[in-house]
Protein backbone atom coordinates (compact mmCIF):
# COMPACT_ATOMS: atom_id res chain seq x y z
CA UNK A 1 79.81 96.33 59.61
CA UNK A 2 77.12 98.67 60.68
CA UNK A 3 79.05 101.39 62.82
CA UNK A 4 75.42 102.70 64.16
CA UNK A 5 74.78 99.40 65.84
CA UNK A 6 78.31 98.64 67.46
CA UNK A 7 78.28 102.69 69.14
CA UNK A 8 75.16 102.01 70.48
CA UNK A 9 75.84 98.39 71.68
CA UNK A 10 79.12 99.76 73.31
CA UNK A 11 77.08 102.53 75.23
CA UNK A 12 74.57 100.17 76.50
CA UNK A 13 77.37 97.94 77.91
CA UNK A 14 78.98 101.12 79.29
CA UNK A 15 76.14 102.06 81.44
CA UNK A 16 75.19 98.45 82.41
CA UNK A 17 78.41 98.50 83.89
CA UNK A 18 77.75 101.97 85.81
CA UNK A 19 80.98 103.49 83.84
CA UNK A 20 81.22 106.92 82.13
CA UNK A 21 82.66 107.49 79.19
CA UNK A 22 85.92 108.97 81.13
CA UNK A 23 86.47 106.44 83.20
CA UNK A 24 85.96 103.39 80.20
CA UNK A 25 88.79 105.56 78.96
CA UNK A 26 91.21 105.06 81.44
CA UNK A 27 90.54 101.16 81.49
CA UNK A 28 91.59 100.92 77.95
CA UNK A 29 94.26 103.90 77.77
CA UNK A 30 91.86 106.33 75.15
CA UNK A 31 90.83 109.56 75.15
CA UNK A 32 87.08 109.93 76.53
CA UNK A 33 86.25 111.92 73.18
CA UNK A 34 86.81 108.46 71.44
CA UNK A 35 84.33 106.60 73.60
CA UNK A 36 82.22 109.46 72.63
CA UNK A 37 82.78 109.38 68.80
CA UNK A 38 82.50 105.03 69.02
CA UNK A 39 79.12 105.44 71.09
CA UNK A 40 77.51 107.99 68.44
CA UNK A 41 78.78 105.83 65.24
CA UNK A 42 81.18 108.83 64.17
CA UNK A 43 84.24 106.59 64.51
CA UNK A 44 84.77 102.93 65.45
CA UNK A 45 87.63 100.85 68.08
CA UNK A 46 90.78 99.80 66.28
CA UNK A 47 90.73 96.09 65.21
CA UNK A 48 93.86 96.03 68.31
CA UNK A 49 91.50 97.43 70.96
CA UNK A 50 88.45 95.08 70.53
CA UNK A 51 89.77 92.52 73.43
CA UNK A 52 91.06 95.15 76.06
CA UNK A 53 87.25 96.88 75.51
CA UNK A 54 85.71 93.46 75.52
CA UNK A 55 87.39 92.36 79.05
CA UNK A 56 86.07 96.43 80.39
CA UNK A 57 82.61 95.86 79.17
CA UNK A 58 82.05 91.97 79.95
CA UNK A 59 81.27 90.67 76.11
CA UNK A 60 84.06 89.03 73.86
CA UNK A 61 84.97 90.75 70.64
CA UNK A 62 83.13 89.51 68.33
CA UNK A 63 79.77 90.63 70.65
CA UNK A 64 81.06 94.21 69.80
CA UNK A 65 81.88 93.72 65.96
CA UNK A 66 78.38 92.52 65.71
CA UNK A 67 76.93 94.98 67.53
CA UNK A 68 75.07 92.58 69.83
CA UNK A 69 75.49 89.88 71.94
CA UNK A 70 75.73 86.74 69.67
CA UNK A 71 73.25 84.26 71.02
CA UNK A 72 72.93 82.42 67.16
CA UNK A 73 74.45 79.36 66.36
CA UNK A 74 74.03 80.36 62.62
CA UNK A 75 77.78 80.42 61.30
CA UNK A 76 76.56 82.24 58.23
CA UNK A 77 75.73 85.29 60.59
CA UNK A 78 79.42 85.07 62.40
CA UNK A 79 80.79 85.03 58.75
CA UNK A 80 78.96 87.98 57.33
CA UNK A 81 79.83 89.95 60.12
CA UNK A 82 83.59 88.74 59.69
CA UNK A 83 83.85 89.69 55.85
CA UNK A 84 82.29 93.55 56.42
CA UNK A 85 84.76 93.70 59.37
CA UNK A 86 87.66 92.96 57.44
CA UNK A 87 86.34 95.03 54.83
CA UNK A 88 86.17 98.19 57.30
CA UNK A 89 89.75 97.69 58.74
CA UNK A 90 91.05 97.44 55.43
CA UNK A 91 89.77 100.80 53.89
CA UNK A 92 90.45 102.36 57.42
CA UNK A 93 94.41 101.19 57.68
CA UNK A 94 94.12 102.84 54.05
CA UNK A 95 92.60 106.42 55.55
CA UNK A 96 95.07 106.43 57.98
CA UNK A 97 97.87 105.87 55.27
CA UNK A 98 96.82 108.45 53.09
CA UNK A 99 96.69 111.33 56.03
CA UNK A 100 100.38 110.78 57.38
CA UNK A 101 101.68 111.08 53.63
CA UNK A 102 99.88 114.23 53.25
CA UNK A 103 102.06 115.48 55.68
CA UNK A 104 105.29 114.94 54.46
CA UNK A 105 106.89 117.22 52.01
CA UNK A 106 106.27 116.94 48.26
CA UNK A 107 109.81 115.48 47.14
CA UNK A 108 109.59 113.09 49.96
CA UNK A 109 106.29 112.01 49.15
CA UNK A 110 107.23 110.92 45.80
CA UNK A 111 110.15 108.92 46.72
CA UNK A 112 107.90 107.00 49.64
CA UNK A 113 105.06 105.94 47.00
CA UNK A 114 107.16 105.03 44.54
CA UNK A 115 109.35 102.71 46.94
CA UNK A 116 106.07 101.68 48.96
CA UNK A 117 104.40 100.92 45.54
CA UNK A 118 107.76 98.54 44.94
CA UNK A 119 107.67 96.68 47.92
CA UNK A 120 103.65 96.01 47.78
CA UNK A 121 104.32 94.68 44.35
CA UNK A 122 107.17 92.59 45.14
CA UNK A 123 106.40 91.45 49.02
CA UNK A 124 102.27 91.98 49.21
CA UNK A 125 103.28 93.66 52.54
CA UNK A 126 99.19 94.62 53.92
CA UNK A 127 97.89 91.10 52.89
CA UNK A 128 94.71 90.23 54.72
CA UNK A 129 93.44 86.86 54.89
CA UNK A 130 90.68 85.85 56.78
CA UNK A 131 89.93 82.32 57.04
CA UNK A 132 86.59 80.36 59.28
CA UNK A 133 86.85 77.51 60.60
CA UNK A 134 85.04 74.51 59.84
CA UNK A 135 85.37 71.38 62.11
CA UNK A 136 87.05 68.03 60.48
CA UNK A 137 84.04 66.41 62.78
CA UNK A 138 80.10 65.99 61.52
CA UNK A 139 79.13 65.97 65.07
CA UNK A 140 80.44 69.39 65.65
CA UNK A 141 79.51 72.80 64.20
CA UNK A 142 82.28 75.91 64.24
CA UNK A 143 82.05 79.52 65.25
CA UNK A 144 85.24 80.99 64.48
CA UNK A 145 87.26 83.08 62.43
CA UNK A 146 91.40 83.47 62.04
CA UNK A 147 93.10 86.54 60.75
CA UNK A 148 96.39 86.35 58.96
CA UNK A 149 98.30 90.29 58.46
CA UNK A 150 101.30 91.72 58.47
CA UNK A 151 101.45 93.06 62.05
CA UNK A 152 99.21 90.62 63.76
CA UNK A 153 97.18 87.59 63.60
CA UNK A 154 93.91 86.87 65.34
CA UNK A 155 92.68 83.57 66.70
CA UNK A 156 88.74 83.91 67.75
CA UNK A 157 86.34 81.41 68.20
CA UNK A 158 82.95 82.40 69.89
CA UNK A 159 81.65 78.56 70.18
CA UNK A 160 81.23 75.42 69.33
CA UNK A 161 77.35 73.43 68.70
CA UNK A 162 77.28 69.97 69.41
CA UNK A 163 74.41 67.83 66.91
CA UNK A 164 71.76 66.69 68.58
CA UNK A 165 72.12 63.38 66.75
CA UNK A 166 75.58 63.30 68.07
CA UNK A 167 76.70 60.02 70.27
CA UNK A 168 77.70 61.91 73.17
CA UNK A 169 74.74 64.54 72.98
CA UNK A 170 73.19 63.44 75.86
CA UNK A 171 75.81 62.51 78.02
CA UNK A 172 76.35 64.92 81.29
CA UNK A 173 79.43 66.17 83.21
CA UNK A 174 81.17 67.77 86.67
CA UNK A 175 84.04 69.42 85.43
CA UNK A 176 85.62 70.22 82.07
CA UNK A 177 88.71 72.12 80.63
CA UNK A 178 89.53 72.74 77.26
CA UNK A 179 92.78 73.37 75.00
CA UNK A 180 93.36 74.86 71.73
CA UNK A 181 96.54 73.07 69.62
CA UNK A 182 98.65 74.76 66.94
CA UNK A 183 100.15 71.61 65.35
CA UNK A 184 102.02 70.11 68.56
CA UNK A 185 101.87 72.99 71.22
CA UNK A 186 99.01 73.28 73.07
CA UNK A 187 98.57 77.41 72.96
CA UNK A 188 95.44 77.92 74.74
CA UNK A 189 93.93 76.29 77.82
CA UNK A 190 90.33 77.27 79.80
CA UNK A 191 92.30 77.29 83.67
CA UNK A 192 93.83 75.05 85.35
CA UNK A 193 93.90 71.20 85.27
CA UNK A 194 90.75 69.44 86.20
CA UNK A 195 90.78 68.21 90.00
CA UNK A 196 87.53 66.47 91.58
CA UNK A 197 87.00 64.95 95.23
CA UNK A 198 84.25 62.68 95.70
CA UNK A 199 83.28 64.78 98.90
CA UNK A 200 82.51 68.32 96.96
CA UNK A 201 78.73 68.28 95.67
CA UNK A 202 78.70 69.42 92.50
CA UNK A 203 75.75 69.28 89.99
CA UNK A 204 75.53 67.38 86.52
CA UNK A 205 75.43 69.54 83.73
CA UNK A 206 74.26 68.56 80.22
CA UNK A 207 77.56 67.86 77.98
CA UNK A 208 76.34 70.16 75.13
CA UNK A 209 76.92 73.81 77.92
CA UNK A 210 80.73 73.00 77.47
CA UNK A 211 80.34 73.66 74.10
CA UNK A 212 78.02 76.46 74.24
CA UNK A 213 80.84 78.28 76.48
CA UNK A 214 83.87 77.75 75.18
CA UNK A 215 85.55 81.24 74.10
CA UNK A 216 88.98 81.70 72.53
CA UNK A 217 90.54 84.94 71.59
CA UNK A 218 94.20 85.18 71.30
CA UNK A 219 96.44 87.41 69.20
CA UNK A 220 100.29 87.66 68.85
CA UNK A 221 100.24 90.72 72.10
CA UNK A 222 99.39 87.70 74.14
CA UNK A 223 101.08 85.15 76.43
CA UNK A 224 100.35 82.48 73.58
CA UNK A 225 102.29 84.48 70.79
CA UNK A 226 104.83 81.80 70.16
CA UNK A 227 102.62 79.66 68.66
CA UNK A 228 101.45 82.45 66.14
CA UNK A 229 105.03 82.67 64.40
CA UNK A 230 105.30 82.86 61.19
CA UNK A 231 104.34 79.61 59.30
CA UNK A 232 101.74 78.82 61.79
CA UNK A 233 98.66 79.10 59.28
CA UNK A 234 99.78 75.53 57.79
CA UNK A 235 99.67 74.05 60.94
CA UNK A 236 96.85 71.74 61.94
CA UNK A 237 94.28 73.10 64.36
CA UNK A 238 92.23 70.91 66.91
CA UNK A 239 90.45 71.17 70.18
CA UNK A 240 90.64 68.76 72.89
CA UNK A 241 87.96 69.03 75.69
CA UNK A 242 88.43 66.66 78.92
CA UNK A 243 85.84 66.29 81.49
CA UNK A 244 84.71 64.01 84.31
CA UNK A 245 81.24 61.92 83.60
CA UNK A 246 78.56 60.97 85.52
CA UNK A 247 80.78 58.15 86.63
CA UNK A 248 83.26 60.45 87.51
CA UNK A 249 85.82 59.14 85.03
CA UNK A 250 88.11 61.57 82.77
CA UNK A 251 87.15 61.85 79.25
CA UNK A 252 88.18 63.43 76.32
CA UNK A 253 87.29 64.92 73.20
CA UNK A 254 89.56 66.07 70.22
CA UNK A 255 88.00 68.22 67.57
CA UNK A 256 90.22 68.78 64.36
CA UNK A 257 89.97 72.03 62.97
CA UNK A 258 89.71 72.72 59.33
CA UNK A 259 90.36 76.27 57.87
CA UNK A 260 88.36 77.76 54.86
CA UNK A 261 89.60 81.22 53.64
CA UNK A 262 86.75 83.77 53.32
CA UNK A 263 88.02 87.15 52.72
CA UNK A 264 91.77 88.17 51.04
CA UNK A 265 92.42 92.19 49.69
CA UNK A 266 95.66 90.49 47.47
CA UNK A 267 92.84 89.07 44.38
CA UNK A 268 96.23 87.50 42.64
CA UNK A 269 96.14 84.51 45.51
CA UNK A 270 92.30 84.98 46.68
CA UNK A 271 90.12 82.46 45.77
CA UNK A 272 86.85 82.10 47.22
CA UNK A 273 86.05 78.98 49.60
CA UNK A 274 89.40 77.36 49.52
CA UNK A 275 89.84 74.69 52.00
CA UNK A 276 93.47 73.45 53.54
């Protein structure tokens, strides 16, 4: 993750928005110095802060962790970025670690590591796993990432591209609305439910912009942390689209999600490209 870029994205975004650095601050509860050190590439927002700075600045998360906004469809791009990012957390929850235990007195210090190093061993307590996902569908392509820790998981997914050889790829629509499922609960949804009258004129839109604007990011702090319990990894993902046609009928689409893990920092269960 290239630190350099993201500051400098973040500062451009500030000032197209016609915010200083103080008042960005008070939007997302910092201290103006740390705008300051994220904009110059000294320091960089905690993994927990990306969505609140995303809503101030108008660009989803994963805009920021790459530094720019994604306009690619290339999944290998979203998954490079996604491994250095976990990478960076990682060795940064590790920094932080190591300076609180500094400040506790020797005899204490030795009794903490040597229970800490117990419970690591026996419980893998700061597991990371990140996982893509991959879509159970030819037709469909997937831009999206889950995160699995401790203290939170992460659900993200920046898009989804629709084949051009796909049976529906030319079809057009009024309205749409959009769901994310975590095995039987539906956890995420794109507004309300659809509603069309004959008498409103609304334009046809290619089917394929539904896809190109669909943006999920939820995390256990949110309204949707039920469905992130524990266990919820093994549940099957999917994504059900609805819209009204051209003949103003409802329609939908269900997209089952696979899940493909791409980054772990506990190498006794890690292994590289394994699908479930």
């Amino acid at each position: 993750m290239n630190q350099e870029k993201m500051g400098k994205f973040i500062a451009k975004c500030r000032k197209e928005k016609n915010l200083t650095q103080a008042q960005l601050s008070e939007m997302i509860n910092v201290g103006s110095k740390t705008i300051s050190k994220w904009e110059t590439g000294i320091g960089a927002p905690d993994i927990f802060l990306l969505e609140e700075l995303g809503k101030a600045l108008g660009v989803t998360p994963m805009d920021i962790l790459n530094g720019e906004k994604i306009t690619s469809n290339t999944t290998k791009e979203i998954m490079n970025s996604a491994y250095d990012t976990a990478k960076f957390y990682t060795n940064l929850s590790k920094k932080k670690s190591a300076i609180k235990m500094i400040k506790i007195s020797l005899g204490i210090i030795i009794l903490f590591v040597f229970i800490t190093l117990g419970i690591i061993l026996k419980n893998n307590y700061n597991n990371c796993f990140m996982y893509s996902f991959t879509s159970e569908n030819s037709a469909y392509g997937i831009n999206g990432i889950l995160i699995d820790t401790v203290e939170k998981d992460i659900v993200s997914i920046n898009s989804i591209d629709l084949k051009e050889d796909a049976e529906i790829a030319d079809e057009k629509y009024y309205d749409f609305q959009y769901t994310l499922n975590v095995g039987k609960k539906e956890v995420y949804t794109s507004g309300d439910i659809l509603s069309f009258s004959l008498d409103e004129k609304k334009e046809l839109k290619p089917l394929n912009t539904i896809f190109e604007n669909i943006h999920i990011f939820i995390s256990e702090d949110d309204a949707y942390n039920e469905a992130l319990e524990e266990g919820f990894i093994k549940e099957d993902f999917s994504i059900v689209i609805r819209y009204t046609d051209e003949k103003f009928e409802l329609k939908t689409i269900n997209i089952p999600l696979g899940k493909k893990i791409i980054f772990s920092n506990n190498k006794f269960s890690y292994s590289s490209g394994e699908n479930f």
